[in-house]
Protein backbone atom coordinates (compact mmCIF):
# COMPACT_ATOMS: atom_id res chain seq x y z
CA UNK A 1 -59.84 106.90 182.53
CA UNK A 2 -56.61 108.28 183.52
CA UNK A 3 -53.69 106.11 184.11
CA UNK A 4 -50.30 107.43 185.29
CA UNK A 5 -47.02 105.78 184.52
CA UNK A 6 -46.47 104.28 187.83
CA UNK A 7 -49.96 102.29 187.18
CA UNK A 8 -49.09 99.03 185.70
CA UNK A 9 -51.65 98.01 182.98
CA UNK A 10 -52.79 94.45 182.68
CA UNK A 11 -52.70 95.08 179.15
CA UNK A 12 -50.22 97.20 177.39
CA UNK A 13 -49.52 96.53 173.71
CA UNK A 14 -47.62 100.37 172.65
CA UNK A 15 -47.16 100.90 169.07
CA UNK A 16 -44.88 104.01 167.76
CA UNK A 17 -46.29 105.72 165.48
CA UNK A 18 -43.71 105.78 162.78
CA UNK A 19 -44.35 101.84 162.24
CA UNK A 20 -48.05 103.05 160.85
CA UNK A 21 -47.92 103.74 157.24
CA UNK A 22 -50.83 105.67 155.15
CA UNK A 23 -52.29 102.04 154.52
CA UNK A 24 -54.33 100.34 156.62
CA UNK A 25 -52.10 98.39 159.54
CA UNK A 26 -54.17 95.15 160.83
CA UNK A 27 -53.37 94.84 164.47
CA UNK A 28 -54.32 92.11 166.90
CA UNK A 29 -54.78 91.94 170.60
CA UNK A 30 -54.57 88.71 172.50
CA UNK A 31 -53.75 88.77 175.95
CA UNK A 32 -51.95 85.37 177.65
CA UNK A 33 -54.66 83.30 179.52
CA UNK A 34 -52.33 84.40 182.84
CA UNK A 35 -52.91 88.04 182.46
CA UNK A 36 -57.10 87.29 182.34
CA UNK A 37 -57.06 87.69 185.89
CA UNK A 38 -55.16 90.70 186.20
CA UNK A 39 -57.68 92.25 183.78
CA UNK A 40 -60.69 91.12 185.81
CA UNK A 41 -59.45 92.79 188.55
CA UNK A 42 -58.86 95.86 186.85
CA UNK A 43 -62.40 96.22 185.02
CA UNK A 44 -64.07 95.42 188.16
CA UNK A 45 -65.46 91.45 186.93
CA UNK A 46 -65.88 88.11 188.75
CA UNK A 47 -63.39 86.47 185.72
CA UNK A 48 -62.72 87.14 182.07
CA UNK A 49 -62.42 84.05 179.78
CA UNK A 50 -61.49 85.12 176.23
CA UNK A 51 -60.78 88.65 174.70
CA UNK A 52 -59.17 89.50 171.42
CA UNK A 53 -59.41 93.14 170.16
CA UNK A 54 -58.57 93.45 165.81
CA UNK A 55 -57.76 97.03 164.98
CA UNK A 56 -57.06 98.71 161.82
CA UNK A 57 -54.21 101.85 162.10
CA UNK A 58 -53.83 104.39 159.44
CA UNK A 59 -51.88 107.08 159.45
CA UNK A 60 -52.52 110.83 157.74
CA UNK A 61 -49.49 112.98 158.53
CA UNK A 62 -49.18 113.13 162.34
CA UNK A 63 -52.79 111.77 163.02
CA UNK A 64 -53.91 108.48 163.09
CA UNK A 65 -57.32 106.55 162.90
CA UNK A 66 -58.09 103.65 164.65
CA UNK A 67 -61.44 101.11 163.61
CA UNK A 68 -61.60 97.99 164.86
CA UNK A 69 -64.18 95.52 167.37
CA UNK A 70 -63.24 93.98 170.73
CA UNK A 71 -64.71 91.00 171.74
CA UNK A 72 -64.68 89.87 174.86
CA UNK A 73 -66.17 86.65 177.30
CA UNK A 74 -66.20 87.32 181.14
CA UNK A 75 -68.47 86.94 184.11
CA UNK A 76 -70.19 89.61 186.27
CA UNK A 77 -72.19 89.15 189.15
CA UNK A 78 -75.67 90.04 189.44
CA UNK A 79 -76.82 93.01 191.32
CA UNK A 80 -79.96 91.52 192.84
CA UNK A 81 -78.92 87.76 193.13
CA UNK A 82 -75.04 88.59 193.70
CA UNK A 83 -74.71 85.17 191.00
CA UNK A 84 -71.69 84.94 188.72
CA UNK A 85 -73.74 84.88 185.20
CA UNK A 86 -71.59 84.99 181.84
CA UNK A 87 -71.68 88.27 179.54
CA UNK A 88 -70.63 88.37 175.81
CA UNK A 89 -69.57 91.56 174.12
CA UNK A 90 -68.87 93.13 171.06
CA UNK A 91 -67.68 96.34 170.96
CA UNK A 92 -67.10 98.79 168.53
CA UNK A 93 -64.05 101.29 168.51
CA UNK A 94 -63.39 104.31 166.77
CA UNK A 95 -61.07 106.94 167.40
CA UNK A 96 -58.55 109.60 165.84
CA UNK A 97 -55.26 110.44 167.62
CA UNK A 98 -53.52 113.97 166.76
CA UNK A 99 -49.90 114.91 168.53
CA UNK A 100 -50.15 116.38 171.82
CA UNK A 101 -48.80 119.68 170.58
CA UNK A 102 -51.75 119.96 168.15
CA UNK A 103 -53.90 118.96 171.34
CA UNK A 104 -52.97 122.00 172.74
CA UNK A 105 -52.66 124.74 170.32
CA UNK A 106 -56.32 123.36 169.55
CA UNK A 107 -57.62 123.90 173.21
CA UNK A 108 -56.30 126.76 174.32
CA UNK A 109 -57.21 130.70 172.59
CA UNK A 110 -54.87 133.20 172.00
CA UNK A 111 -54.86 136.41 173.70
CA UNK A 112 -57.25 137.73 170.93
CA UNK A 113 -59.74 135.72 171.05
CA UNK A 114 -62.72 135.87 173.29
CA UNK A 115 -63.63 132.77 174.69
CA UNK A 116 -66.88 131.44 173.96
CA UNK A 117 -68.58 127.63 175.26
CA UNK A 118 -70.58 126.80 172.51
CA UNK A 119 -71.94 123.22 172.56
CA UNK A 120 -72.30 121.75 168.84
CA UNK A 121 -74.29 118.09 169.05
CA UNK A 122 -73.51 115.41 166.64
CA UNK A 123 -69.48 117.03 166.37
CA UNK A 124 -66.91 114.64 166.24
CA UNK A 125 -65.11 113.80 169.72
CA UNK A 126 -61.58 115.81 169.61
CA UNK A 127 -58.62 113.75 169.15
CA UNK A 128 -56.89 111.74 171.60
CA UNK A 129 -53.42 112.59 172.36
CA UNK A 130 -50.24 110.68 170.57
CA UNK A 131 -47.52 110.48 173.67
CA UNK A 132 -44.19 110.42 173.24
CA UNK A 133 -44.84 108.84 169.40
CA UNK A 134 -46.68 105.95 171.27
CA UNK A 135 -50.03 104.42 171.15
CA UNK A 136 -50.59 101.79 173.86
CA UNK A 137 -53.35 99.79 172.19
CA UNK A 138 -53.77 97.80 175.46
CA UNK A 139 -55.00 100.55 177.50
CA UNK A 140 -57.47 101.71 174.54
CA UNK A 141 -59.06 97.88 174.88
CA UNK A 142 -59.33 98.29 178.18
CA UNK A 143 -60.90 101.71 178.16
CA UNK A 144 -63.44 100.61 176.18
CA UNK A 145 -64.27 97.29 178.00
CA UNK A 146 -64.34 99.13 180.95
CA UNK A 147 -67.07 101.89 178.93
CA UNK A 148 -68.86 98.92 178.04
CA UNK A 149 -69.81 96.98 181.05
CA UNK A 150 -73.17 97.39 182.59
CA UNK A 151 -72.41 99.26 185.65
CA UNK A 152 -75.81 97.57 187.24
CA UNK A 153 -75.43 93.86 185.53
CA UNK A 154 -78.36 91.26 186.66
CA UNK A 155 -78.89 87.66 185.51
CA UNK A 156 -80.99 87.44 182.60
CA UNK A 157 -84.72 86.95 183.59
CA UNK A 158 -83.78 88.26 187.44
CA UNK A 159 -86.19 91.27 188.29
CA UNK A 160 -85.63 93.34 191.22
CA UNK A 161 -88.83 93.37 193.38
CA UNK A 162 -89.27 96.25 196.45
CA UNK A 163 -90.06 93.77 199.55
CA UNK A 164 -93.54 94.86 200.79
CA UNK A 165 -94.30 97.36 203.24
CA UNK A 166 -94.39 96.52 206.74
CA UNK A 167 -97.61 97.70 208.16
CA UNK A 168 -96.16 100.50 210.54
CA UNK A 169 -96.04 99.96 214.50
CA UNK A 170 -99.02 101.59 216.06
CA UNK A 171 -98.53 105.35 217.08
CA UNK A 172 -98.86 105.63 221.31
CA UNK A 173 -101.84 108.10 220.29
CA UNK A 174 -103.79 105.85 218.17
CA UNK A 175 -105.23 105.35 221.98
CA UNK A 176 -105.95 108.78 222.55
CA UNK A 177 -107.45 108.90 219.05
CA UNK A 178 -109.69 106.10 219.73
CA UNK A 179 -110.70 107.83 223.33
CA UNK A 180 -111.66 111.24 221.39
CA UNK A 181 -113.55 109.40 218.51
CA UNK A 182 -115.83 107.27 221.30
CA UNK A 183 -116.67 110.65 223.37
């Protein structure tokens, strides 16, 4: 998810960098119960009732490692029924940050090298980008909320049935049919 500066955040807690020592750094997000609308709206829900995200910041040099759990009470509406039903999560989060320079010299090869795709499973995801010394812990929570939500939601115990086929029209030959069969 890709949010430009002119996009105003529901949520935007930024951190610099330099305030994270080499020791864990217990952060917590709470939003205001006014801005639970607002966030609603931007992760796509009927309402969101409580949310608190607790990180844990460490810092290595330039990189930094964020652990923590969001959790989260909101409403979604069912896909079949179109009901407002409530939806509890907990949500893990994990993630290293590296300066954007490193980013960079990291993605792209020298004139020497050849460039080869080579897909490794079970690697580690590449860091996400430090900007500007800041770490806006807001949009993180709501990147992973937004990861996090069932994209199909239904009530629990609602099954989605296919209505039964309609016994098709009779075709204008079935007539003729019936004329050739009787001859």
């Amino acid at each position: 998810m890709t949010v430009s500066p002119q996009d105003t955040l529901p949520l935007s807690r930024p951190i610099r960098v330099e305030s994270i020592t080499l020791r864990p750094v217990a952060v917590e997000i709470v939003p205001e119960p006014g801005d639970f609308a607002a966030i609603a709206t931007f992760l796509g829900v009927t309402s969101v009732e409580a949310l608190k995200a607790s990180y844990s910041l460490s810092r290595n040099g330039d990189r930094l490692k964020l652990e923590g759990m969001i959790k989260v009470s909101l409403h979604q509406n069912c896909v079949v029924t179109l009901d407002s039903f409530p939806v509890e999560l907990n949500v893990p989060v994990k993630l290293d940050f590296a300066p954007e320079a490193e980013i960079a010299a990291m993605a792209s090869p020298s004139e020497d090298d050849e460039i080869d795709i080579e897909v490794l499973l079970n690697e580690e995801e590449p860091p996400e980008p430090i900007v500007d010394g800041v770490l806006d812990l807001g949009l993180v929570t709501l990147e992973f909320l937004a990861l996090s939500l069932d994209p199909y939601p239904r009530k629990p115990g609602v099954e989605f049935s296919e209505p039964a086929p309609e016994t098709p029209a009779e075709s204008p030959f079935a007539a003729l049919l019936q004329l050739k069969r009787s001859e």
